[in-house]
Protein backbone atom coordinates (compact mmCIF):
# COMPACT_ATOMS: atom_id res chain seq x y z
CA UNK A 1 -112.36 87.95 -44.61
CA UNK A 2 -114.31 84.95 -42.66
CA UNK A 3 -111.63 81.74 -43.21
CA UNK A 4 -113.40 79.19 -45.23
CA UNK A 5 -113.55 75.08 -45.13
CA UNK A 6 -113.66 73.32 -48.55
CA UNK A 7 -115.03 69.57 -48.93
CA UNK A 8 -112.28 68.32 -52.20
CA UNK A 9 -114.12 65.40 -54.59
CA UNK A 10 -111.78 63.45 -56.14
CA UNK A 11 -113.87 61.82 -59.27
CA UNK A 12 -112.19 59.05 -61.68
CA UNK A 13 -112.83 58.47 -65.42
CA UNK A 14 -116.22 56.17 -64.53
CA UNK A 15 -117.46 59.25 -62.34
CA UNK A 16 -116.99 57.62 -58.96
CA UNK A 17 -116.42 59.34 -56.04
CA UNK A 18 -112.61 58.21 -54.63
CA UNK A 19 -109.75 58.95 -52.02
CA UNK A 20 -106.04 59.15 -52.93
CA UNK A 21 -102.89 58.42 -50.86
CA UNK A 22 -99.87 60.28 -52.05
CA UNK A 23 -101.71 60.24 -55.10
CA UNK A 24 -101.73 56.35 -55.54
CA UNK A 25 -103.50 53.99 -53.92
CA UNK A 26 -107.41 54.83 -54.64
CA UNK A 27 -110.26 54.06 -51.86
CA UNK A 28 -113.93 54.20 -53.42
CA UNK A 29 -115.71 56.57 -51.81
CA UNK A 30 -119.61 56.53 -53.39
CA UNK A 31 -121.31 58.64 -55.69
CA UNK A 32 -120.64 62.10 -56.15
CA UNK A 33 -124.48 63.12 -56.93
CA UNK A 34 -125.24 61.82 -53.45
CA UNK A 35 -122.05 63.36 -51.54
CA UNK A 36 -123.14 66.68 -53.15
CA UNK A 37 -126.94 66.24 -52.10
CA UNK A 38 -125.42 65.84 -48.39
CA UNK A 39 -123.30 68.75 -49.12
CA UNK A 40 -126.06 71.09 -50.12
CA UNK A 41 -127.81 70.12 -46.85
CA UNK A 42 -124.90 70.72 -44.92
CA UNK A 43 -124.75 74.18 -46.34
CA UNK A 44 -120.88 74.26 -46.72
CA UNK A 45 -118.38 77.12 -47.56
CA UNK A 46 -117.70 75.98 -51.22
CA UNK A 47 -116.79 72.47 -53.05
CA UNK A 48 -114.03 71.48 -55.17
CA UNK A 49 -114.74 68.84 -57.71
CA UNK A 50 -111.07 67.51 -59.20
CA UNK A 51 -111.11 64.79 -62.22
CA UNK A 52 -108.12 62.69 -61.24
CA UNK A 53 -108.26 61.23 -64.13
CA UNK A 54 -108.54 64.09 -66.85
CA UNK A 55 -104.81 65.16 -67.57
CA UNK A 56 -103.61 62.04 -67.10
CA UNK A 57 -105.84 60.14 -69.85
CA UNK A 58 -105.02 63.43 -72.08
CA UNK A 59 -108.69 64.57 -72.41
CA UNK A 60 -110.61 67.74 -71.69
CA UNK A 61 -113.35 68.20 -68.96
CA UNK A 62 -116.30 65.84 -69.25
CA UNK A 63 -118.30 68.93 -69.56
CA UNK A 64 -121.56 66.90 -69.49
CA UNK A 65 -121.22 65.59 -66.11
CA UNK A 66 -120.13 68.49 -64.51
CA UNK A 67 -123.47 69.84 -66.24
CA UNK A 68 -125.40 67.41 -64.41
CA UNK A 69 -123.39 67.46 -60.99
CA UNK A 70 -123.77 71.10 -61.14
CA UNK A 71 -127.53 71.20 -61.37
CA UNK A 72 -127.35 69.59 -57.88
CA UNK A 73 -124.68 71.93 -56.24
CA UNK A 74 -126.02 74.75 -54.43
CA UNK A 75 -123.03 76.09 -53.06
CA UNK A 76 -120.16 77.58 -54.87
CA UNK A 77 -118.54 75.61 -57.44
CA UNK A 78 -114.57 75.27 -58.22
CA UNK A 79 -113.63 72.55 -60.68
CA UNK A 80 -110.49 70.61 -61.95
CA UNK A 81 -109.06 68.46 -64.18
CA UNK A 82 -108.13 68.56 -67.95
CA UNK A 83 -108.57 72.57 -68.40
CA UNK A 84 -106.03 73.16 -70.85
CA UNK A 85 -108.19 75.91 -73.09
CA UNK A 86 -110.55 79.54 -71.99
CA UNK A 87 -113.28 77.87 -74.38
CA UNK A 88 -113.97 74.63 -71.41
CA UNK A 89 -114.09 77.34 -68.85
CA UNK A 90 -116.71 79.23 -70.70
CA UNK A 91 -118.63 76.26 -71.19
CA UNK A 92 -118.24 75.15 -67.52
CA UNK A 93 -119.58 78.43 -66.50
CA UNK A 94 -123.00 78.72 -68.26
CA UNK A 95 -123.83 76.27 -65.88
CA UNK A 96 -122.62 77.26 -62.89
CA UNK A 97 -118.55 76.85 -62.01
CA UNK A 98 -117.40 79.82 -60.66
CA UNK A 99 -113.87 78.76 -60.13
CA UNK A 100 -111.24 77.24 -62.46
CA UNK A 101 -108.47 74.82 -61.05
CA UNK A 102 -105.27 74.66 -63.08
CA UNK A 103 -103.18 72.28 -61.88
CA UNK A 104 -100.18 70.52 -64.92
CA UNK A 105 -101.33 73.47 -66.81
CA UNK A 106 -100.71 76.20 -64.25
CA UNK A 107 -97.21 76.62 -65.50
CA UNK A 108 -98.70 78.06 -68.79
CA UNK A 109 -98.61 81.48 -68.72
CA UNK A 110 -100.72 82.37 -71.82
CA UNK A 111 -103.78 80.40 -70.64
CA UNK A 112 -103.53 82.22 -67.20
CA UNK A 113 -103.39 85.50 -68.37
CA UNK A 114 -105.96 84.31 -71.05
CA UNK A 115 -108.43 83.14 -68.15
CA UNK A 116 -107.65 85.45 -65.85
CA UNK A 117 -108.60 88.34 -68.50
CA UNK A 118 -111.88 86.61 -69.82
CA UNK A 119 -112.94 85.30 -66.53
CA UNK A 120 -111.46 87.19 -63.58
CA UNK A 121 -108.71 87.02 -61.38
CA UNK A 122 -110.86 85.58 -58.39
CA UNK A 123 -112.08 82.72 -61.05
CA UNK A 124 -108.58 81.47 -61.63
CA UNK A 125 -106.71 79.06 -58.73
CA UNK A 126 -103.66 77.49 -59.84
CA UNK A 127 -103.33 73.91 -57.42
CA UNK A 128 -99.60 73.83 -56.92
CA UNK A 129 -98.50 69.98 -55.90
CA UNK A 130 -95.34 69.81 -53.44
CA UNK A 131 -93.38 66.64 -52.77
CA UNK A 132 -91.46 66.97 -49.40
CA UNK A 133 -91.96 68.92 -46.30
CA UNK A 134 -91.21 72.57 -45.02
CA UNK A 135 -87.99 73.69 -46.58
CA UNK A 136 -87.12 70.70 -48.60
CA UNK A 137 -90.58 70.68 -50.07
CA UNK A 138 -90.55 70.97 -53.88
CA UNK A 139 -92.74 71.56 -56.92
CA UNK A 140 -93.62 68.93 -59.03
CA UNK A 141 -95.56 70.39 -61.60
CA UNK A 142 -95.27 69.19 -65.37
CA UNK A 143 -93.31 71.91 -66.48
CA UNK A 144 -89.63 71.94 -66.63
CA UNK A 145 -89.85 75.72 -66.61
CA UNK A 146 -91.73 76.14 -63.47
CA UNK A 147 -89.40 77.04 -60.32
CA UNK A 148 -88.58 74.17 -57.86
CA UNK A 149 -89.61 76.54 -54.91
CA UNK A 150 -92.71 76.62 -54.11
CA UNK A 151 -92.82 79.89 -52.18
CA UNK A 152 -91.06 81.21 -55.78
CA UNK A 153 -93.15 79.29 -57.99
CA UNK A 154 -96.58 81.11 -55.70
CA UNK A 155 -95.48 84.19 -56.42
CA UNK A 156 -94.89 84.15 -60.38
CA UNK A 157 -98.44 82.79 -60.37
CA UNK A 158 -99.93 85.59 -58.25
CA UNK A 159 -97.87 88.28 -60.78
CA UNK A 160 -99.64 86.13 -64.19
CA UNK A 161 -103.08 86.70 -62.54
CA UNK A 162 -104.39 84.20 -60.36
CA UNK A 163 -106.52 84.68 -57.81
CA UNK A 164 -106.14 81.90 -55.52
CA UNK A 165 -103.33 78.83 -54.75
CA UNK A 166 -104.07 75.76 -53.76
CA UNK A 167 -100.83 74.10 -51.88
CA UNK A 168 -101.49 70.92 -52.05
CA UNK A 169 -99.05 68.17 -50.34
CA UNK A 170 -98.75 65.07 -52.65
CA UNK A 171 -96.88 63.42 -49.55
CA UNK A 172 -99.27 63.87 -46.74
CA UNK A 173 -102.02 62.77 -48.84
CA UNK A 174 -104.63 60.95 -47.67
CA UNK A 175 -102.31 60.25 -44.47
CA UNK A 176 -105.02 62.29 -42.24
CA UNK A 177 -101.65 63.60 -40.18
CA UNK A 178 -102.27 66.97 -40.45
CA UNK A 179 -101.24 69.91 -42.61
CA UNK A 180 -97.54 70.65 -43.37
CA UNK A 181 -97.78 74.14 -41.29
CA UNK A 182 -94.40 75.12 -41.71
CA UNK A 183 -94.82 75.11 -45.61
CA UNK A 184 -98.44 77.07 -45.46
CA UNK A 185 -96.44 79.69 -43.22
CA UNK A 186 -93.28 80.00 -45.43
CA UNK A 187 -95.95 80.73 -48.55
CA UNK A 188 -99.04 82.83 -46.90
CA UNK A 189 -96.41 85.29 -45.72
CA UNK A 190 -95.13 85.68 -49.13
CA UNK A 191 -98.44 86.27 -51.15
CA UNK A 192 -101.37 88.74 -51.16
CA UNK A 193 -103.86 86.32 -52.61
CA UNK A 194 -105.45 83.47 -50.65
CA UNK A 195 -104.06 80.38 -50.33
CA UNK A 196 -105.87 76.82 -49.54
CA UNK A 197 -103.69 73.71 -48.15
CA UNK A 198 -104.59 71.13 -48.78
CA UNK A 199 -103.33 67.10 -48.10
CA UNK A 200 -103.12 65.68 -44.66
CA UNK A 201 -106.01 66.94 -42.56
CA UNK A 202 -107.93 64.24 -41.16
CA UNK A 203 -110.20 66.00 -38.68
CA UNK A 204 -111.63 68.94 -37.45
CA UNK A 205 -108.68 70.56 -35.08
CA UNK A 206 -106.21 69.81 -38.44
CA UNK A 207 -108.23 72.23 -40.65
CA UNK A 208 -108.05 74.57 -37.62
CA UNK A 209 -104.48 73.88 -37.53
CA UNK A 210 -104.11 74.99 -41.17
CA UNK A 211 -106.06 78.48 -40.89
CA UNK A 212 -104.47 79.09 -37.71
CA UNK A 213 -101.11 79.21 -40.08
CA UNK A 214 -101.65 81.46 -42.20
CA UNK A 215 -104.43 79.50 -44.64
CA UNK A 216 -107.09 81.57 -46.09
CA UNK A 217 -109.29 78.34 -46.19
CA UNK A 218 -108.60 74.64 -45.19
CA UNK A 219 -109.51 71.91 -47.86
CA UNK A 220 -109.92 68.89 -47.48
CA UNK A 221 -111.19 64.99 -49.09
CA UNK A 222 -110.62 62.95 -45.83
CA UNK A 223 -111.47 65.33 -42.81
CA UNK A 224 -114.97 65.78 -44.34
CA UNK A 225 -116.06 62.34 -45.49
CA UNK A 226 -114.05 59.90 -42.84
CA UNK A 227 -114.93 59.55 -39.38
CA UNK A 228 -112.71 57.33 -36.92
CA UNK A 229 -109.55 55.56 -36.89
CA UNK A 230 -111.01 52.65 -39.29
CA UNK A 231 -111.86 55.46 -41.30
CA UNK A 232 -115.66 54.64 -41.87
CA UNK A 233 -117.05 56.77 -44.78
CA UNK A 234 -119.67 59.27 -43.39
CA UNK A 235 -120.45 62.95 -44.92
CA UNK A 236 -119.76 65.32 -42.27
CA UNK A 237 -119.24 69.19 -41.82
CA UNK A 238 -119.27 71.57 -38.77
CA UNK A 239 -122.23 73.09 -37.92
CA UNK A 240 -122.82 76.74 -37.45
CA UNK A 241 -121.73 76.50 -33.56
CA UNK A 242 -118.66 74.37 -34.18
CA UNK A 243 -118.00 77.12 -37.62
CA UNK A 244 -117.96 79.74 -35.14
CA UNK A 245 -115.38 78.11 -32.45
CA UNK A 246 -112.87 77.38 -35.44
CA UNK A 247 -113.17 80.74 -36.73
CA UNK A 248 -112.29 82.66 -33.52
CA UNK A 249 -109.69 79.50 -32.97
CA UNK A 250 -107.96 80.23 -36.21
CA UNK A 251 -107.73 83.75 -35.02
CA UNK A 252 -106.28 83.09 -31.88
């Protein structure tokens, strides 16, 4: 299976376009209906759209704007933020999300089995946030009942029916350092399904870095929308050539 590169938007509750350090500090980004317009045109693997602001505020999807942002995606969808019930992913999928991102409410097991029956296994991703790095990194999810170990915690989700982890590292965040590669190895040589890291990359030869690991595809908010030290907001994506190079790369 071809390794793929994922552009993650981080939306707010006013529907702007933003980048998170360790999950804090916020940097405006623009507006998502233009970053997806450059997206299309960039013809990218897939895009993750993640309301940051969803679970927190206690509130469901905002099911129409993702009904308007996905009238402008042409590539496939993912989406997260909120989902707490199989009803919102039903409704997010007349119009177009193929993929549903659980991430306080991936330590339910009812709604994963629920989703994963209704909608698919390769529908349902589960974003797993660690705190930490390599062997001392730990889950922080909302639930007391979910396992401290992430490697542990991977694998109960892969046997309740999800098709697809995010790893996501709340502590490299936004800190364009690079992926925590010992982590990604520890848990892509555990599971069958694919996994995604995500948090840290920062350019090109970090997403790399991350499929060269053991990643089925490398994610990213910064690598894909800063360019430079200064970190100067600019849309950007490899092209075809430069796809090709990473691939065999990753593979090396």
């Amino acid at each position: 299976m071809r390794k793929r590169l994922i552009p993650v938007l981080l939306v707010d509750e006013k529907h702007r376009l933003v980048k998170t350090v360790e999950f804090g500090e916020r940097t405006y980004i623009g507006d998502p209906f233009n970053v997806v317009r450059l997206f299309n045109e960039k013809e990218v693997d897939e895009i993750c759209i993640l309301d940051i602001d969803a679970a927190r505020k206690g509130r469901g999807p905002d099911i129409g704007f993702m009904r308007e942002l996905a009238t402008e995606c042409f590539m496939p969808l993912a989406y997260g933020g909120g989902i707490s019930r199989l009803q919102e992913c039903e409704d997010l999928n007349r119009f177009g999300v193929e993929k549903f991102v659980l991430g306080r409410r991936s330590g339910d097991p009812q709604l994963l089995k629920a989703i994963a029956a209704d909608m698919g296994s390769q529908a349902l991703v589960a974003c797993v946030d660690v705190k930490g790095r390599g062997s001392a990194a730990r889950c922080v999810q909302q639930n007391s009942d979910v396992p401290q170990d992430p490697v542990e915690f991977c694998l109960r989700l892969q046997d309740l029916g999800v098709g697809e982890i995010i790893l996501q590292s709340i502590t490299l965040d936004g800190r364009r350092s690079g992926y925590d590669l010992e982590l990604i190895k520890s848990v892509t040589s555990r599971l069958s399904v694919p996994v995604v890291a995500l948090g840290g990359a920062g350019n090109y030869d970090h997403l790399t870095e991350g499929l060269r690991a053991g990643a089925s595809a490398a994610a990213s908010g910064s690598a894909f929308t800063f360019v430079g030290r200064l970190r100067a907001v600019l849309v950007n994506y490899p092209d075809s050539e430069m796809l090709q190079g990473m691939e065999r790369d990753a593979h090396a």
